[in-house]
Protein backbone atom coordinates (compact mmCIF):
# COMPACT_ATOMS: atom_id res chain seq x y z
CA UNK A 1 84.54 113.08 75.91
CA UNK A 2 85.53 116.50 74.55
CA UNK A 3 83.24 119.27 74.83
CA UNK A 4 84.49 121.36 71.76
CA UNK A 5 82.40 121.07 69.34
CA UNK A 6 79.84 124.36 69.04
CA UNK A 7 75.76 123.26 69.22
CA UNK A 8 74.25 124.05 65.71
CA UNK A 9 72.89 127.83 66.10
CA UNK A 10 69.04 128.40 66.14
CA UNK A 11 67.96 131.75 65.41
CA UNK A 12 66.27 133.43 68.28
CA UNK A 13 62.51 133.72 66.67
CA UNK A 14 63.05 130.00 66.24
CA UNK A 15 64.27 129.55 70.01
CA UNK A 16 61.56 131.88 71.63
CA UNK A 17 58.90 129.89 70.18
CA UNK A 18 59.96 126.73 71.11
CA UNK A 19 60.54 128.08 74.72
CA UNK A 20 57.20 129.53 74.60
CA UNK A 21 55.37 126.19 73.05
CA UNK A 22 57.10 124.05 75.66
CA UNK A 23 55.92 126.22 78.73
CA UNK A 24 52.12 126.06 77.87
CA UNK A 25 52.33 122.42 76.95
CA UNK A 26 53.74 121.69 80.50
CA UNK A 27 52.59 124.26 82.36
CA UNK A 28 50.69 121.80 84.76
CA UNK A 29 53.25 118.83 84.42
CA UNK A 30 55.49 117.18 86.67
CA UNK A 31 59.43 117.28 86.74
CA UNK A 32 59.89 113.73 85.35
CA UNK A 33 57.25 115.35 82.43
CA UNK A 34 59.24 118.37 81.66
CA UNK A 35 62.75 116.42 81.31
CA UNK A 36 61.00 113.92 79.10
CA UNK A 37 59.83 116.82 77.06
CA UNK A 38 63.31 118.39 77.45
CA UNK A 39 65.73 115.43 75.99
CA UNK A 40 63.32 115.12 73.34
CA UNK A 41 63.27 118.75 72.07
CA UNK A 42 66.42 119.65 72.95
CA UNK A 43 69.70 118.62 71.15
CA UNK A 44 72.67 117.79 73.26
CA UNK A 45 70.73 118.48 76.65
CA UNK A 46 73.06 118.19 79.67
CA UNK A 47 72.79 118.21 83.61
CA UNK A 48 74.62 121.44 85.35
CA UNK A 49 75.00 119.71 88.93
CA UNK A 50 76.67 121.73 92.29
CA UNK A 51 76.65 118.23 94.12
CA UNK A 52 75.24 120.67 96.57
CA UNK A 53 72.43 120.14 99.43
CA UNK A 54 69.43 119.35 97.23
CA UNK A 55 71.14 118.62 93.77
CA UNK A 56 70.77 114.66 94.14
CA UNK A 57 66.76 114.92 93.64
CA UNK A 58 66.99 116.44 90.05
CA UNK A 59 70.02 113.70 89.74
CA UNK A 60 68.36 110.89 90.61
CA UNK A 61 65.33 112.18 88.34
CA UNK A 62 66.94 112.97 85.37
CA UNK A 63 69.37 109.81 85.94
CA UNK A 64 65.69 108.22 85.43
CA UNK A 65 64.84 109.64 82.62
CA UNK A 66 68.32 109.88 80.52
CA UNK A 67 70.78 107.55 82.63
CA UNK A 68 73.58 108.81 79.90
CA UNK A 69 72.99 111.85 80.03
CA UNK A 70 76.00 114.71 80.23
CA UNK A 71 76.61 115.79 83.89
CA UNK A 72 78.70 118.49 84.11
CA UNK A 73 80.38 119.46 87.87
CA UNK A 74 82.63 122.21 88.24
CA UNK A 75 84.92 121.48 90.57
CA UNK A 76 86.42 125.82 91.83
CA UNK A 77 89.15 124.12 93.61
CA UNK A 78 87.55 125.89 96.70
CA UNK A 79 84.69 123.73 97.20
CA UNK A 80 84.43 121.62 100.77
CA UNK A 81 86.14 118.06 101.12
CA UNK A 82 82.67 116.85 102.10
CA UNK A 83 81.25 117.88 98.85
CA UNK A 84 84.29 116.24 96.43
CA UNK A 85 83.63 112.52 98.70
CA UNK A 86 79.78 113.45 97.92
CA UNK A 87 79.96 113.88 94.02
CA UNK A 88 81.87 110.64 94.09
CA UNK A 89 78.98 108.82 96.22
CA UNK A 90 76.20 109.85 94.42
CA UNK A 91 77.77 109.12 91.00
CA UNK A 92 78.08 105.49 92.15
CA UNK A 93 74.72 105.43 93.63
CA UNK A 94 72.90 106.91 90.65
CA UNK A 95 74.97 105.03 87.90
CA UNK A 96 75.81 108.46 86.41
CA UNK A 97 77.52 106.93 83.13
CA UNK A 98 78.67 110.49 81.58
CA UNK A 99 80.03 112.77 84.35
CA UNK A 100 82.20 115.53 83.29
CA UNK A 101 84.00 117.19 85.38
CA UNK A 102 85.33 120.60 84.46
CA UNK A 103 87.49 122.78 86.14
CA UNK A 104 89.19 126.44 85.25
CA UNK A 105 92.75 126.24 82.90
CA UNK A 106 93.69 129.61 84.34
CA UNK A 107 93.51 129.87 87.89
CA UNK A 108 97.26 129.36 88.07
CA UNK A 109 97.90 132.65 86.22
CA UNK A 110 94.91 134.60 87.42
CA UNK A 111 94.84 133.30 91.38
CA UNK A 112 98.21 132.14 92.16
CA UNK A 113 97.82 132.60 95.81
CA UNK A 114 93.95 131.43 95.96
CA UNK A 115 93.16 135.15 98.04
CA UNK A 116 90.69 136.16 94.60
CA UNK A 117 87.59 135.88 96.41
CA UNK A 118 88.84 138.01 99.48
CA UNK A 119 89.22 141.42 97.32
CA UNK A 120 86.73 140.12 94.19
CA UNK A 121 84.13 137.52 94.61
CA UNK A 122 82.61 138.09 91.53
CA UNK A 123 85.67 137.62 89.87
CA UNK A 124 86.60 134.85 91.67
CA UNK A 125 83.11 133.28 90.80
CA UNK A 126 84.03 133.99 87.02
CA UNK A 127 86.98 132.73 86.75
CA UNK A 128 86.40 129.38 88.75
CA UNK A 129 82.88 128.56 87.63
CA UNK A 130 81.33 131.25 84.94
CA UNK A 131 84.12 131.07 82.07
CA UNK A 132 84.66 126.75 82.35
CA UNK A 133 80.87 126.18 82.26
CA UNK A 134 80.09 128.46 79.76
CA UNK A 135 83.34 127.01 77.55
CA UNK A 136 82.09 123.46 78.25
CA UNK A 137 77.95 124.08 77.56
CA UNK A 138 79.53 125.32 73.70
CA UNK A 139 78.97 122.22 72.61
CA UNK A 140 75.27 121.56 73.77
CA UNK A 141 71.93 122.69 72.91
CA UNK A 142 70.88 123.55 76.23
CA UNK A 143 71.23 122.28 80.14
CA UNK A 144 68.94 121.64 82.99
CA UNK A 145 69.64 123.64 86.45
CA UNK A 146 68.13 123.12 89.76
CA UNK A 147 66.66 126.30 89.90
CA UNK A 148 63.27 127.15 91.71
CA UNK A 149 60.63 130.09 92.53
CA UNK A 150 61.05 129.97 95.91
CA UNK A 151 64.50 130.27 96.59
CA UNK A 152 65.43 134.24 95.83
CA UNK A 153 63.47 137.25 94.92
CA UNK A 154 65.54 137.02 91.11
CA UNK A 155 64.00 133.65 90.45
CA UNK A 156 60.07 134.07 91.83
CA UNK A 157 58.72 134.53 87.65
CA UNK A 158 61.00 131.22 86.59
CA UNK A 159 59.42 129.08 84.09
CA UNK A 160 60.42 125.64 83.16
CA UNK A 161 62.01 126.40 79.68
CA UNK A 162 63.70 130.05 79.31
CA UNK A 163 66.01 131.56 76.90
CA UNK A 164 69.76 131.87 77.86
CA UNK A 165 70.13 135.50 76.89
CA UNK A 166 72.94 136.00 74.21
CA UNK A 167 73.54 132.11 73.35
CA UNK A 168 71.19 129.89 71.13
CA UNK A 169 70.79 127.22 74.52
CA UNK A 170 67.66 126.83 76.06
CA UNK A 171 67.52 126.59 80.43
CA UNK A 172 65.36 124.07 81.64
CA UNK A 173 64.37 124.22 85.44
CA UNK A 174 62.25 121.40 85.85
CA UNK A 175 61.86 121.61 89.51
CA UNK A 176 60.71 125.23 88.59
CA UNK A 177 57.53 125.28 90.74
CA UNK A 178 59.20 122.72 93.61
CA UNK A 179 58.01 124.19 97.04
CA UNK A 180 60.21 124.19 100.38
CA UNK A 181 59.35 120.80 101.88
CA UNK A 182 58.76 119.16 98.23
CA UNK A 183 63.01 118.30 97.90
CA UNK A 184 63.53 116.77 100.97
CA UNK A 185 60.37 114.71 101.14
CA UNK A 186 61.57 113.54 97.70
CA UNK A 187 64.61 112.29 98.90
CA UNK A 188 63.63 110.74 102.01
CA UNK A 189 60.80 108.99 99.56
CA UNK A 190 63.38 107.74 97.23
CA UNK A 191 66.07 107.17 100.14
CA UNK A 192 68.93 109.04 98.46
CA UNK A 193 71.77 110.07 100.37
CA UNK A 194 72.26 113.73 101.89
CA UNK A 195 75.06 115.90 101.33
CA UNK A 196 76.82 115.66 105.22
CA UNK A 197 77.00 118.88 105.80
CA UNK A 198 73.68 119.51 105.86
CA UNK A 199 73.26 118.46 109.25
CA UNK A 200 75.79 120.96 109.71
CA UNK A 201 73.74 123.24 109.38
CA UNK A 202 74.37 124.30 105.84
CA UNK A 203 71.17 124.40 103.46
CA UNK A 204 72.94 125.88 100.96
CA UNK A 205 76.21 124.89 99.57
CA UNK A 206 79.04 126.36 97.76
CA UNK A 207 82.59 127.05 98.04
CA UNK A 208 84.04 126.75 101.20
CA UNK A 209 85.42 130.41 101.69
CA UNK A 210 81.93 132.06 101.02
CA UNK A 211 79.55 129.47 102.78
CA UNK A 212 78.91 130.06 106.48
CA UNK A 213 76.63 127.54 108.57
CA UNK A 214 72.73 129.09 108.46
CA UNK A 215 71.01 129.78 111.86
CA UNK A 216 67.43 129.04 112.75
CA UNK A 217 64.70 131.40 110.98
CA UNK A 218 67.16 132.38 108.64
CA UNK A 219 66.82 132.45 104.98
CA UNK A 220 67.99 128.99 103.47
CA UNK A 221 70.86 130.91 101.14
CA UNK A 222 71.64 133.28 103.83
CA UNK A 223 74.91 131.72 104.25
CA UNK A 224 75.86 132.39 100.52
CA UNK A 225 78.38 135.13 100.48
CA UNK A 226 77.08 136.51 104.07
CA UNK A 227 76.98 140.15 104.98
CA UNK A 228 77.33 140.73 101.09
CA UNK A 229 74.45 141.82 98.60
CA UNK A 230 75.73 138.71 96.40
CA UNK A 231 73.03 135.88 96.05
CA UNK A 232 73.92 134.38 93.17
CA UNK A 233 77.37 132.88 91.91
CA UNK A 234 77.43 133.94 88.68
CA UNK A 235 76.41 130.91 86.03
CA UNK A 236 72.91 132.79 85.50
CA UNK A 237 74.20 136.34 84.82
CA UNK A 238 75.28 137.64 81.39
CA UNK A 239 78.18 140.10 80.85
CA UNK A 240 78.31 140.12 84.27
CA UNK A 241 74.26 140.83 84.76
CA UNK A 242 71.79 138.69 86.62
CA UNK A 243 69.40 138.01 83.86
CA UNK A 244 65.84 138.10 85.42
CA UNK A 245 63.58 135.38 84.30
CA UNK A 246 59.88 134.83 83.12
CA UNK A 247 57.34 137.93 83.59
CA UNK A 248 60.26 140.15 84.66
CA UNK A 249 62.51 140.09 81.71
């Protein structure tokens, strides 16, 4: 289905205090509440999936909730075998009826040899996964990530519903307030299927270049562009900023 046709623009009063009503309705609310909320407030609400190490949970939820609703992947060209033969698995599991997958029209031109990442990784994360996602979300209202507190210093304010800073889309981050243990007792409860490398060793996955297995003790994302101050690939920035969320903004 083609993905060019612009959401209708909301003016930001309008947006803010939607945001803002949806957060104190649901403040207390479970996941499965908040999407409910979220297909019925927002217009042309889609799924931003990584097929990554936790990402079936908030699949197999919203799959509950909206079974047609748009999941976009980006497939870098760069990402493991393992996770390719994954998106595939859990698509069939889950009935996913409207999987997009989106990839970069310029990598030919821009990284002909595929060495981008080695002198530039936040270019390399642009150009792969920033500019395609943010072409393809054009045409929708706003899109759900798999965002929560815990997981980095940048996210520890998030709130369920938030802003995208410099669009008219609203974020929603319905596993928001999700704790450590909460994701994988989830799946074993619902007895969903792992991503295979995470017996590897890898809690945290992304493209294969700039993902490194994670040792004992250390931080789950700690494997995520190692030895580098980079801890985020790039979808939640704006003109190249990381774009705090909640209390900090």
């Amino acid at each position: 289905m083609p993905l060019d046709h612009p959401a209708p623009q909301v003016d930001d009063q309008t947006l803010s205090a939607v945001v803002a009503d949806l957060n104190a309705r649901l403040r207390h609310h479970s996941a499965t509440d908040v999407l409910h909320a979220a297909f019925e407030e927002i217009p042309d609400l889609a799924l931003v999936s990584s097929f990554g190490a936790e990402s079936v949970a908030l699949l197999h939820l919203t799959a509950m909730v909206h079974r047609d609703a748009p999941v976009i992947f980006i497939d870098t060209q760069m990402l493991f075998a393992e996770t390719l033969v994954y998106q595939q698995e859990v698509a069939e599991r889950l009935g996913l009826r409207n999987l997009r997958i989106i990839r970069s029209a310029d990598i030919a031109r821009r990284d002909p040899t595929g060495t981008l990442h080695q002198r530039d990784t936040d270019a390399c994360c642009n150009l792969r996964k920033t500019q395609p996602l943010q072409k393809a979300l054009a045409a929708h209202g706003g899109w759900i990530t798999g965002r929560k507190r815990f997981q980095s210093g940048t996210r520890a304010d998030l709130e369920f519903f938030e802003v995208e800073p410099g669009t008219s889309r609203i974020k929603v981050n319905p596993l928001a307030y999700w704790q450590p243990g909460d994701v994988a007792d989830y799946i074993d409860e619902n007895r969903l299927p792992r991503h295979p490398l995470v017996a590897k060793g890898y809690p945290s996955i992304g493209c294969a270049p700039c993902t490194s297995p994670v040792a004992a003790g250390e931080d789950a994302r700690a494997g995520r562009w190692r030895d580098t101050t980079k801890d985020e690939c790039g979808i939640h920035f704006v003109n190249g900023r990381l774009i705090r969320t909640g209390a900090s903004q």
